[in-house]
Protein backbone atom coordinates (compact mmCIF):
# COMPACT_ATOMS: atom_id res chain seq x y z
CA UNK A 1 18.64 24.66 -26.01
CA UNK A 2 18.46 24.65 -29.50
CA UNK A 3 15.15 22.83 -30.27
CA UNK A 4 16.50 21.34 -33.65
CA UNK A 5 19.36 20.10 -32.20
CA UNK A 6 17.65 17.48 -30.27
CA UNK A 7 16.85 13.66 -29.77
CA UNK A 8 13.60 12.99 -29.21
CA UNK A 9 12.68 9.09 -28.11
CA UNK A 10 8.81 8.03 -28.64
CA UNK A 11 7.61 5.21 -27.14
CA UNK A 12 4.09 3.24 -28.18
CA UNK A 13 2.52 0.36 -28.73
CA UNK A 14 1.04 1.35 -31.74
CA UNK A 15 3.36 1.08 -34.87
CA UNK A 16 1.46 2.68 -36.76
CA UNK A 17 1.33 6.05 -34.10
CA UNK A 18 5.37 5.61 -34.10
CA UNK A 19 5.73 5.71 -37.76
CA UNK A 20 3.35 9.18 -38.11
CA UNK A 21 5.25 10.48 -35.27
CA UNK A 22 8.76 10.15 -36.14
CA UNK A 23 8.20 11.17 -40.25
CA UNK A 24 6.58 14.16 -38.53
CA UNK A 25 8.82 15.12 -36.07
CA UNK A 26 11.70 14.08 -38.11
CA UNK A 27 10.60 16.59 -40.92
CA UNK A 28 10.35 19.42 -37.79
CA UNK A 29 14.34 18.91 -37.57
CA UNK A 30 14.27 16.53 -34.56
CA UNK A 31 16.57 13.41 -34.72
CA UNK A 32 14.12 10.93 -33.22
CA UNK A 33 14.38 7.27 -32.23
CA UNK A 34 11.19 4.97 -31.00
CA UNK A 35 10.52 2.19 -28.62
CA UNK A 36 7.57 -0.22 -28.83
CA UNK A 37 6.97 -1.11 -25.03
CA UNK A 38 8.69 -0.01 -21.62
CA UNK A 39 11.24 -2.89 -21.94
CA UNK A 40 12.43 -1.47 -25.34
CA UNK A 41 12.98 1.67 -23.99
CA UNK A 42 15.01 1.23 -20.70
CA UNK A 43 17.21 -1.23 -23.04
CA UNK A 44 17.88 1.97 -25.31
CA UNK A 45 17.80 4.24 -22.54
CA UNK A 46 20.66 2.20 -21.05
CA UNK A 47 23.00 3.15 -24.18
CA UNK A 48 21.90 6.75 -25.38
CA UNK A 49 20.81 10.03 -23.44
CA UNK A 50 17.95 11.96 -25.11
CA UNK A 51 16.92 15.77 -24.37
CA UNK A 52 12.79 14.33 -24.34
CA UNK A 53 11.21 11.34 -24.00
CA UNK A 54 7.43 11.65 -25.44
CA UNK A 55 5.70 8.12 -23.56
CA UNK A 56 1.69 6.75 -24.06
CA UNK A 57 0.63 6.12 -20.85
CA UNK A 58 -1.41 3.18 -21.96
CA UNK A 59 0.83 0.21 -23.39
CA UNK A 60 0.80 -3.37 -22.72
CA UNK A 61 3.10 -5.04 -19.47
CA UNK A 62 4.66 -1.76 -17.66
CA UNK A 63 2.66 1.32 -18.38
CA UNK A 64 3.47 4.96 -18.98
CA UNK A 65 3.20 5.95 -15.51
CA UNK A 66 5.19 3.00 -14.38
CA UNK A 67 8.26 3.50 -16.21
CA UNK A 68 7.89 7.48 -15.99
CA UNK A 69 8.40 6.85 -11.58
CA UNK A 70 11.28 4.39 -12.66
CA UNK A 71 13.32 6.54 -15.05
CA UNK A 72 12.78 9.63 -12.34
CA UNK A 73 15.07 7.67 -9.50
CA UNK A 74 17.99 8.11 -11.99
CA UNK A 75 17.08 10.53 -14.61
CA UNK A 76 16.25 14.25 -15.61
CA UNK A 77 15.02 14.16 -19.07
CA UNK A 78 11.98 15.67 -19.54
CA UNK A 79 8.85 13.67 -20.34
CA UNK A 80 5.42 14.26 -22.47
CA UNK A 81 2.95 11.86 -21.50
CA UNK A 82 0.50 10.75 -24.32
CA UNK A 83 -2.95 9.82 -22.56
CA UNK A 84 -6.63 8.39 -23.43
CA UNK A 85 -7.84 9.69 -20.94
CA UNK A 86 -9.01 13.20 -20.21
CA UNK A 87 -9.90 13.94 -16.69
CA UNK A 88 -7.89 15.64 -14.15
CA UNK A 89 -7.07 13.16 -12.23
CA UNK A 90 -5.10 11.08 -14.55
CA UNK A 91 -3.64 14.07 -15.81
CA UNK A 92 -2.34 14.83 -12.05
CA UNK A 93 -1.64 11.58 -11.84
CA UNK A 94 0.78 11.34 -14.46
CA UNK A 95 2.65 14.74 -13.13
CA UNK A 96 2.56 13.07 -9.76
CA UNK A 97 4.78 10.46 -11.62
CA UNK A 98 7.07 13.14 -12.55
CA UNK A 99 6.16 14.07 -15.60
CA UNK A 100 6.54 17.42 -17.29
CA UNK A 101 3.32 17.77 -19.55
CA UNK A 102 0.51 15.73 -20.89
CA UNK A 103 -1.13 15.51 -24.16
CA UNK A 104 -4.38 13.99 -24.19
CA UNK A 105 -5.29 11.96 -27.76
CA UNK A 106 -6.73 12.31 -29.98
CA UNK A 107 -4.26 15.11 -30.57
CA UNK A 108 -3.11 16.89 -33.35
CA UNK A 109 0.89 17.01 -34.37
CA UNK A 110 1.19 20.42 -34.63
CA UNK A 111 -0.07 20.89 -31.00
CA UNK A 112 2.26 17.61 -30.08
CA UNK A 113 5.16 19.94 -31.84
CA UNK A 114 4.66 22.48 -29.61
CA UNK A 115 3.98 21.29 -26.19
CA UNK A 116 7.45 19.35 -27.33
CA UNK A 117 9.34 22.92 -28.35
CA UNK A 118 7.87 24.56 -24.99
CA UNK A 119 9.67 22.07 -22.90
CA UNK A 120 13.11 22.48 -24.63
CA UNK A 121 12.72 26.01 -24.39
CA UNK A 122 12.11 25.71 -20.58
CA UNK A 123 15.51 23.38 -20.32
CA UNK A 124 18.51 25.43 -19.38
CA UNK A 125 21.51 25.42 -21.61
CA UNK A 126 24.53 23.70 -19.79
CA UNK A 127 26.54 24.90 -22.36
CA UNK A 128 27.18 28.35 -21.09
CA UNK A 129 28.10 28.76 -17.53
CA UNK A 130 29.39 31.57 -15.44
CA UNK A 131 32.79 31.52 -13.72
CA UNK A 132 31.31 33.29 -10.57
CA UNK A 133 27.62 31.85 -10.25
CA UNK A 134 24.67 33.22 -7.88
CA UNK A 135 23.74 30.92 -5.52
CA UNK A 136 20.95 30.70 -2.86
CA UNK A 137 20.82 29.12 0.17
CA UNK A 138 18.55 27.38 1.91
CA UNK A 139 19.52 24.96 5.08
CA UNK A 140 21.82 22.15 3.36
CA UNK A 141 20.56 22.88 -0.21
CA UNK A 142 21.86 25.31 -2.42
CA UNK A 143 20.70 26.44 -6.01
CA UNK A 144 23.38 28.07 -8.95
CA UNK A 145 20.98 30.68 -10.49
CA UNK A 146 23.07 30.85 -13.42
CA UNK A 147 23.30 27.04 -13.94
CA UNK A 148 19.48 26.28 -12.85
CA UNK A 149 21.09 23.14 -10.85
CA UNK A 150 20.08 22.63 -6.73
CA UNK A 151 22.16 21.05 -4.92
CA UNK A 152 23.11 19.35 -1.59
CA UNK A 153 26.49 19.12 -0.50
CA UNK A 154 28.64 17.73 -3.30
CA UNK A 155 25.44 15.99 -4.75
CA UNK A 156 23.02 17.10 -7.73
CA UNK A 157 19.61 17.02 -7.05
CA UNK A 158 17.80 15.76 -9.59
CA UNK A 159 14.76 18.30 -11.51
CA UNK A 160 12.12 17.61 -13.98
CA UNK A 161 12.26 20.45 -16.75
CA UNK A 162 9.25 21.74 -15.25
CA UNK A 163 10.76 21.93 -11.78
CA UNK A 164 13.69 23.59 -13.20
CA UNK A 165 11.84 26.39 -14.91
CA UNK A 166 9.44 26.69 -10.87
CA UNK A 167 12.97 26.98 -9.60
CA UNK A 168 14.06 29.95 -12.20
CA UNK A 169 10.89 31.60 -11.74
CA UNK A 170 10.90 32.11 -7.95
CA UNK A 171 14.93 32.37 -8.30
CA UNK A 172 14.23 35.81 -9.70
CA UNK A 173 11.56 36.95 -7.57
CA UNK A 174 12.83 35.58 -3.77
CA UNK A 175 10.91 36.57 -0.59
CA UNK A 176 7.97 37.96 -3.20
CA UNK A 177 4.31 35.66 -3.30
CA UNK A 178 3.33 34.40 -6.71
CA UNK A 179 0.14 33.34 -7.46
CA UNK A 180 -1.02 29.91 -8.94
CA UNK A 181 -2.19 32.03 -12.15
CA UNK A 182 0.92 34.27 -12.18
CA UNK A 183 2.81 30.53 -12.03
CA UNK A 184 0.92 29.06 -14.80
CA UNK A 185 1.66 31.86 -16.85
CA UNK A 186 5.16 32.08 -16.36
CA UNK A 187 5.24 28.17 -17.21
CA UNK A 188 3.23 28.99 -20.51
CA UNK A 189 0.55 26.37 -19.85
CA UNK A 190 -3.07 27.37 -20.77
CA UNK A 191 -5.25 29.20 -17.96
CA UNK A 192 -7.24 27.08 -15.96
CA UNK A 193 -7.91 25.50 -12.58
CA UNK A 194 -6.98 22.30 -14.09
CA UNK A 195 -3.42 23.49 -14.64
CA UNK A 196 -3.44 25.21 -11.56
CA UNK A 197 -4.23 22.12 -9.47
CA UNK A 198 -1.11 20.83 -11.45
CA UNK A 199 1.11 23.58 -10.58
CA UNK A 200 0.21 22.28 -6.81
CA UNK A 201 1.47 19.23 -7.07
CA UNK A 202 4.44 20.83 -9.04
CA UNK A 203 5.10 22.19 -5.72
CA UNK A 204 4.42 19.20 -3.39
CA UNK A 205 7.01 17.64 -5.43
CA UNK A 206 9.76 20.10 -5.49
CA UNK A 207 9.16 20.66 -1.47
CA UNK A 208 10.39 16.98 -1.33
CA UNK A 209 13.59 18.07 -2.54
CA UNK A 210 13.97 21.48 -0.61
CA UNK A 211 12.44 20.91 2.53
CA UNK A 212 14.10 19.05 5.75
CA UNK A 213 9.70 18.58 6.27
CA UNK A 214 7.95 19.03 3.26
CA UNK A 215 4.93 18.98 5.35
CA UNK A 216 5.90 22.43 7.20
CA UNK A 217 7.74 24.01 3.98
CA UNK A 218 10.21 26.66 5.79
CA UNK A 219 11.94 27.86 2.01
CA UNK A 220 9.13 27.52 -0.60
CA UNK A 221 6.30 28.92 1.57
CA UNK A 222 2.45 29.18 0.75
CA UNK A 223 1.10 32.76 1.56
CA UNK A 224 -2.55 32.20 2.43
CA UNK A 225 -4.24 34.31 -0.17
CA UNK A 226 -1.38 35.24 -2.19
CA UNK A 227 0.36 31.99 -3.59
CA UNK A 228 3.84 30.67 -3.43
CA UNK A 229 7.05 32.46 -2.37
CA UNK A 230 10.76 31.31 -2.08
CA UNK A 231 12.20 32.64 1.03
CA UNK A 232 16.06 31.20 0.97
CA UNK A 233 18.09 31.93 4.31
């Protein structure tokens, strides 16, 4: 995806935090619209598709996490969550959700701009597609390694931009163990057990949609001492 090409939607609370955001991003290329609570947005999310939705966590009525678990039961689009707070566990929290990244404020823009630009990049481009795709197999699900799109029986399964790019990753390496540091890494996060810890529930979450028991993973297996390995039929 070209990251100029896209249509960002920010939603806050704080007017003032909207305004800065969209003259900045806006000047970075990025068509951008904004939404002042949870309401606004699902009203505007009902009438336009965006490529990333950047959402504060903390807002008044529904919160970030909230409408991040509602727009996941019928949507893809990436989301950057904007948080207060620092610690871990809101962080996981917020992944948990099914978000794709966090940004803890204070922040600066130009870090905003690319956390933002890493998660396009990560997006695949349904514009080109292969007449002949690869596909791998495992039990009823089946993922097009050219498209970077699982799916079961005639049906899409629906993945975060972050689950796409887990899929990609072990995609090219099948039946080989990768490492929790290898995976951050690959994902272009910053070292750290923090981010580790996140790639596990990364995982957890993308065994939901894989697994017939997510609880006794047969296809995206953990290697004791070694990591995480894909091992399609």
């Amino acid at each position: 995806m070209n990251e100029a090409d896209a249509h960002l939607l920010i939603v806050d609370d704080d007017e003032r935090i909207r305004s800065l955001l969209q003259k900045f991003l806006m000047r970075h290329g990025f068509l951008v619209t904004t939404a002042r609570d949870a309401a606004h947005a699902r009203r505007i999310l009902a009438g336009l598709d965006f490529d990333l939705i950047v959402l504060d966590v903390m807002m008044p009525g529904e919160d970030g996490l909230s409408l991040t678990r509602g727009l996941r039961e019928t949507m893809q689009t990436p989301i950057l969550l904007l948080t207060a707070k620092g610690e871990t566990e809101n962080r996981i929290d917020g992944l948990e959700a099914g978000a794709d990244d966090y940004l803890a404020k204070p922040f600066e823009p130009k870090e905003l701009l690319l956390r933002i630009n890493a998660i396009l990049r990560r997006m695949p481009d349904t514009r080109v597609a292969d007449a002949t795709p690869k596909v791998l197999s495992m039990g009823a699900i089946r993922y097009d390694i050219e498209r970077g799109e699982l799916w079961q029986g005639e049906d899409l399964v629906r993945l975060t931009a972050t689950e796409i790019q887990l899929m990609r990753i072990f995609a090219a390496q099948p039946g080989m163990a990768l490492s929790r540091s290898k995976l951050v890494e690959e994902l272009g996060r910053d070292r750290g057990q923090a981010q580790e810890r996140a790639v596990d529930v990364q995982i957890t979450r993308l065994r939901r949609k894989i697994e017939d028991n997510p609880k006794q993973p047969r296809y995206l297996q953990t290697v004791r001492g070694a990591g995480y390995m894909l091992a399609p039929d």
